[in-house]
Protein backbone atom coordinates (compact mmCIF):
# COMPACT_ATOMS: atom_id res chain seq x y z
CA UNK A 1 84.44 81.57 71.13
CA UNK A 2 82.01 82.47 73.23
CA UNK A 3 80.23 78.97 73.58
CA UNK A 4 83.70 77.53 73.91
CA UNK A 5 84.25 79.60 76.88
CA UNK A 6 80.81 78.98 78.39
CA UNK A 7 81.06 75.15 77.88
CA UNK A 8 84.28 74.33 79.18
CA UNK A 9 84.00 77.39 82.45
CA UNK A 10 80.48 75.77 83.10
CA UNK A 11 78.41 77.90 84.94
CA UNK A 12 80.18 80.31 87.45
CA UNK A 13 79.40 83.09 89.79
CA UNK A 14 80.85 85.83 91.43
CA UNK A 15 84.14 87.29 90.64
CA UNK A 16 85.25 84.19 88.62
CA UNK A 17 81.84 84.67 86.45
CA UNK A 18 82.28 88.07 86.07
CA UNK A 19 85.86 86.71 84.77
CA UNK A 20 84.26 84.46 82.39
CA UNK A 21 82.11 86.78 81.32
CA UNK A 22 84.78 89.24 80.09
CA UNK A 23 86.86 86.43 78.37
CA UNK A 24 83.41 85.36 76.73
CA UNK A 25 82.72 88.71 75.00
CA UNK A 26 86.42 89.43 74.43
CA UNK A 27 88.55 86.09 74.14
CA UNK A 28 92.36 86.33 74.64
CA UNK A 29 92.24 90.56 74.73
CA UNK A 30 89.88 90.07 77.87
CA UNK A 31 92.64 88.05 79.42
CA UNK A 32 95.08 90.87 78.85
CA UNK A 33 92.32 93.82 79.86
CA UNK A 34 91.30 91.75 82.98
CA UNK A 35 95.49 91.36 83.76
CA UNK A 36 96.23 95.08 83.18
CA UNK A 37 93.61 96.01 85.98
CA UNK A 38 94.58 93.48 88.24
CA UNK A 39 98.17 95.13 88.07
CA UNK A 40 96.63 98.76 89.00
CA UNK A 41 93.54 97.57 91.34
CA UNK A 42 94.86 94.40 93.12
CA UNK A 43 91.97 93.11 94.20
CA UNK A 44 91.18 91.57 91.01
CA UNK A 45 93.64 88.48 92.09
CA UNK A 46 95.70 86.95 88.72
CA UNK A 47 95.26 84.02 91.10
CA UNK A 48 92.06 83.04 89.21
CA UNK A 49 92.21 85.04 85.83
CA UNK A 50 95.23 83.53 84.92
CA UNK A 51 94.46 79.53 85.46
CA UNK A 52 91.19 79.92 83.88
CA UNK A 53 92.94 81.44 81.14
CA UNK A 54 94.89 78.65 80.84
CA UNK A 55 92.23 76.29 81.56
CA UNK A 56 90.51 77.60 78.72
CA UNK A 57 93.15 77.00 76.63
CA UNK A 58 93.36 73.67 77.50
CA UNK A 59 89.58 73.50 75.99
CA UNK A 60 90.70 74.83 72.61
CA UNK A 61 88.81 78.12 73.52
CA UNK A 62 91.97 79.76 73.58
CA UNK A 63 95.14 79.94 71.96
CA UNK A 64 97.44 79.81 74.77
CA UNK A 65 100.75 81.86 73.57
CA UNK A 66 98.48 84.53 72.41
CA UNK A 67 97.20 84.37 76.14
CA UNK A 68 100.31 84.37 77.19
CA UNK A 69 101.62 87.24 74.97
CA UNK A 70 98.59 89.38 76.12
CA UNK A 71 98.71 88.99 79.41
CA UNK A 72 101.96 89.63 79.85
CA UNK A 73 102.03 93.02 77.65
CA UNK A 74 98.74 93.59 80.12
CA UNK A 75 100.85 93.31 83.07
CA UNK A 76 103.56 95.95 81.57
CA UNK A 77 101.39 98.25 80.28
CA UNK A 78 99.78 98.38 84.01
CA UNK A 79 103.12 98.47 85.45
CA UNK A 80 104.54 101.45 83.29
CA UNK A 81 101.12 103.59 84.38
CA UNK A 82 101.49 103.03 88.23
CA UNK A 83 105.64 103.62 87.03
CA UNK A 84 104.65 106.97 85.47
CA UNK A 85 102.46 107.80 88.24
CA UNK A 86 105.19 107.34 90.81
CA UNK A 87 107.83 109.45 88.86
CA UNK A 88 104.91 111.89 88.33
CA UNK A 89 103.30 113.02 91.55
CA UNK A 90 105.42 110.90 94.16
CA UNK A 91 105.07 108.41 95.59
CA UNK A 92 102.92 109.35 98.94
CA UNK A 93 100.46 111.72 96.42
CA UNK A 94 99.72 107.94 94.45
CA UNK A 95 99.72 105.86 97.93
CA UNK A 96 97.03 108.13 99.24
CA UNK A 97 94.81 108.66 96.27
CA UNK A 98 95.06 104.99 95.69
CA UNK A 99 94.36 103.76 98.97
CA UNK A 100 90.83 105.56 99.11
CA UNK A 101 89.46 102.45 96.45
CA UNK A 102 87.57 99.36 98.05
CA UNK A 103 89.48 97.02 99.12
CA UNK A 104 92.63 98.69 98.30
CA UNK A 105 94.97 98.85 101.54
CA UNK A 106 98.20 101.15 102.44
CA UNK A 107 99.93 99.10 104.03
CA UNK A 108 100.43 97.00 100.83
CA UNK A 109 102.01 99.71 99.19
CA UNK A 110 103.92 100.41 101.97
CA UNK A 111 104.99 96.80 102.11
CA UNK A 112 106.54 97.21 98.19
CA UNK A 113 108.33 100.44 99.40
CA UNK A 114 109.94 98.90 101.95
CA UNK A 115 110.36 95.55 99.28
CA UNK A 116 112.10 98.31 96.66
CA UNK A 117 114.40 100.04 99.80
CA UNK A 118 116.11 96.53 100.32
CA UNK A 119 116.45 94.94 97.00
CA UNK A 120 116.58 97.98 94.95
CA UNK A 121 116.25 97.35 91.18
CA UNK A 122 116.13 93.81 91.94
CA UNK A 123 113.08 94.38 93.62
CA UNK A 124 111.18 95.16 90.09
CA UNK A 125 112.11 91.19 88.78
CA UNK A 126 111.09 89.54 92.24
CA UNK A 127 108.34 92.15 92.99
CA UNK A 128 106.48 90.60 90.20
CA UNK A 129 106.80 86.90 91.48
CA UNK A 130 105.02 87.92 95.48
CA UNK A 131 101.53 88.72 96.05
CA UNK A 132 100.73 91.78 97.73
CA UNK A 133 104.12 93.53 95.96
CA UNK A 134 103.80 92.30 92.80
CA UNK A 135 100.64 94.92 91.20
CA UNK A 136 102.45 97.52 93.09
CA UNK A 137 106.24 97.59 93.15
CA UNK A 138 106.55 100.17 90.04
CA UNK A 139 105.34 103.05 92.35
CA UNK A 140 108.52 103.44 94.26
CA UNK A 141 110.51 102.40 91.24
CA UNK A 142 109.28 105.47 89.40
CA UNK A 143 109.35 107.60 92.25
CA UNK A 144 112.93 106.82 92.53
CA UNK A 145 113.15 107.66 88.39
CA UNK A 146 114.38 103.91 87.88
CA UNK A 147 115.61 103.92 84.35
CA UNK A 148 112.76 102.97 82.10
CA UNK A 149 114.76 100.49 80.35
CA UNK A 150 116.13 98.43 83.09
CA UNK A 151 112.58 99.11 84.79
CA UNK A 152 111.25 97.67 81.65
CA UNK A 153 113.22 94.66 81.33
CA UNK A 154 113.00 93.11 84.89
CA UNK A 155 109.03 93.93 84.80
CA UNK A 156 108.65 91.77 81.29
CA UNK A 157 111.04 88.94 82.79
CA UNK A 158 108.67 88.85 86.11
CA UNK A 159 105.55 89.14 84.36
CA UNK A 160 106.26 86.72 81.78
CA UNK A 161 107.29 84.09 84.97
CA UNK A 162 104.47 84.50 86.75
CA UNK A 163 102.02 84.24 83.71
CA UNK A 164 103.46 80.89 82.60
CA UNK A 165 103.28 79.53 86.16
CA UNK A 166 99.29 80.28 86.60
CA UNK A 167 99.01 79.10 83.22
CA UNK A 168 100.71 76.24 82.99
CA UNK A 169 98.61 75.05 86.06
CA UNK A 170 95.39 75.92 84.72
CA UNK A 171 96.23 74.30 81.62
CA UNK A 172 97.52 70.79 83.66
CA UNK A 173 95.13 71.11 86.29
CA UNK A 174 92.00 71.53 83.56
CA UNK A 175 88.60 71.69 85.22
CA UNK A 176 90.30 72.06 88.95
CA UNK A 177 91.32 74.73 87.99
CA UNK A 178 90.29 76.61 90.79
CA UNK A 179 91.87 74.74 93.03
CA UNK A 180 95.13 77.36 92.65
CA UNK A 181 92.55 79.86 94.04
CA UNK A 182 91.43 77.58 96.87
CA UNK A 183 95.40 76.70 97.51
CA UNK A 184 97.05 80.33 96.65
CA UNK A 185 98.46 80.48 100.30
CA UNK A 186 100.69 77.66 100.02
CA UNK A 187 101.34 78.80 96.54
CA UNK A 188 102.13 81.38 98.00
CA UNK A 189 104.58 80.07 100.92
CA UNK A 190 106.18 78.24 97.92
CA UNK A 191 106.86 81.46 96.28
CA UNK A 192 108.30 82.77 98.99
CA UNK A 193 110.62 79.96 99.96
CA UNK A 194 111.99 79.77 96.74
CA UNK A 195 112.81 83.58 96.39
CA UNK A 196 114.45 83.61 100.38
CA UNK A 197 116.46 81.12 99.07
CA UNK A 198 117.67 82.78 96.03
CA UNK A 199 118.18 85.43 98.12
CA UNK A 200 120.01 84.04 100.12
CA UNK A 201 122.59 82.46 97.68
CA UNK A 202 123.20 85.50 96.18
CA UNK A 203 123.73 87.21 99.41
CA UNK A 204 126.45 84.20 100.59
CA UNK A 205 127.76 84.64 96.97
CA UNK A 206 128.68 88.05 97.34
CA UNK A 207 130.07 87.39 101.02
CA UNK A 208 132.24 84.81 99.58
CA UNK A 209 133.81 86.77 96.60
CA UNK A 210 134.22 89.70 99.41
CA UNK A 211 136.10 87.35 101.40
CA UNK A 212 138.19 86.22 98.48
CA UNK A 213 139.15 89.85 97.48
CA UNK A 214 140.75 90.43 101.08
CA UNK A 215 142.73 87.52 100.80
């Protein structure tokens, strides 16, 4: 495994060799370890564990559904502790014990508060697809006590989407795989088109059927 790893990542430094380092010594598990911290401390971006992950896989160093399967329990299980520190101490206790880390900055949790106020439980499913929201949203949904179930569910579903995007692209992309770090910002911009659209069908949707009912 670990030659596999080495070969096809070639040699790397900084973050993405510290990266390579972990899923040397621990395979697919690393993937998942190196996932669930990126949820809690979001400075460790998914943006380049996730296509090297799949990049590896691509290689034959990794089985790619057990990637898949690991990262995204990695992203739940990080998502239920920042959920059960929310419904814990509150919200503004977490946001200001959290914000004290390097690199860690309020005003992106304050950003997924404000994401949670106007979508409400939708907020859990899309959270998960926008940088920035996504490693946070589950501290105001457990501060508002969403139901762990529903909580649960729309965490997995966004999760498991996002995971099989980076992927994917590793996987296609093979050794540029970096190249979705380099390019995250209109990644990013693609994200968010995509969701303001949804959005916005859903919100002309429900206009519509209001319309209807008065009739």
């Amino acid at each position: 495994m670990e030659a596999g790893i080495a070969g096809g990542a070639q040699e790397q430094s900084g973050l993405t060799g510290l990266i390579t380092d972990v899923m040397s010594a621990l395979g697919e598990i690393g993937v998942g370890f190196l996932v669930l911290l990126e949820t809690v401390f979001p400075p460790i971006p998914s943006e380049v564990v996730l296509p090297l992950a799949g990049f590896l896989s691509q290689q034959g160093a990794m089985n790619a559904m057990l990637v898949l399967a690991l990262a995204t329990l990695g992203s739940y299980a990080g998502a239920v502790l920042l959920y059960l520190l929310g419904a814990k101490l509150g919200e503004e206790r977490v946001v200001r014990g959290l914000s004290k880390l390097p690199l860690v900055d309020r005003e992106d949790f304050e950003r997924a508060a404000r994401w949670f106020e106007r979508h409400g439980r939708s907020a859990v499913f899309f959270g998960r697809l926008i940088p920035g929201v996504r490693s946070l949203i589950s501290l105001p949904a457990g501060a508002e006590h969403m139901p762990m179930g529903t909580f649960s569910l729309f965490t997995i579903a966004g999760s498991l989407v996002w995971n099989v995007l980076l992927i994917a692209l590793g996987y296609f992309l093979g050794t540029q795989y970096h190249l979705v770090d380099q390019y995250s910002q209109y990644f990013d911009i693609v994200i968010y088109a995509v969701l303001a659209a949804l959005v916005g069908w859903l919100v002309l949707r429900r206009v519509r059927r209001r319309r209807a009912g008065r009739r």
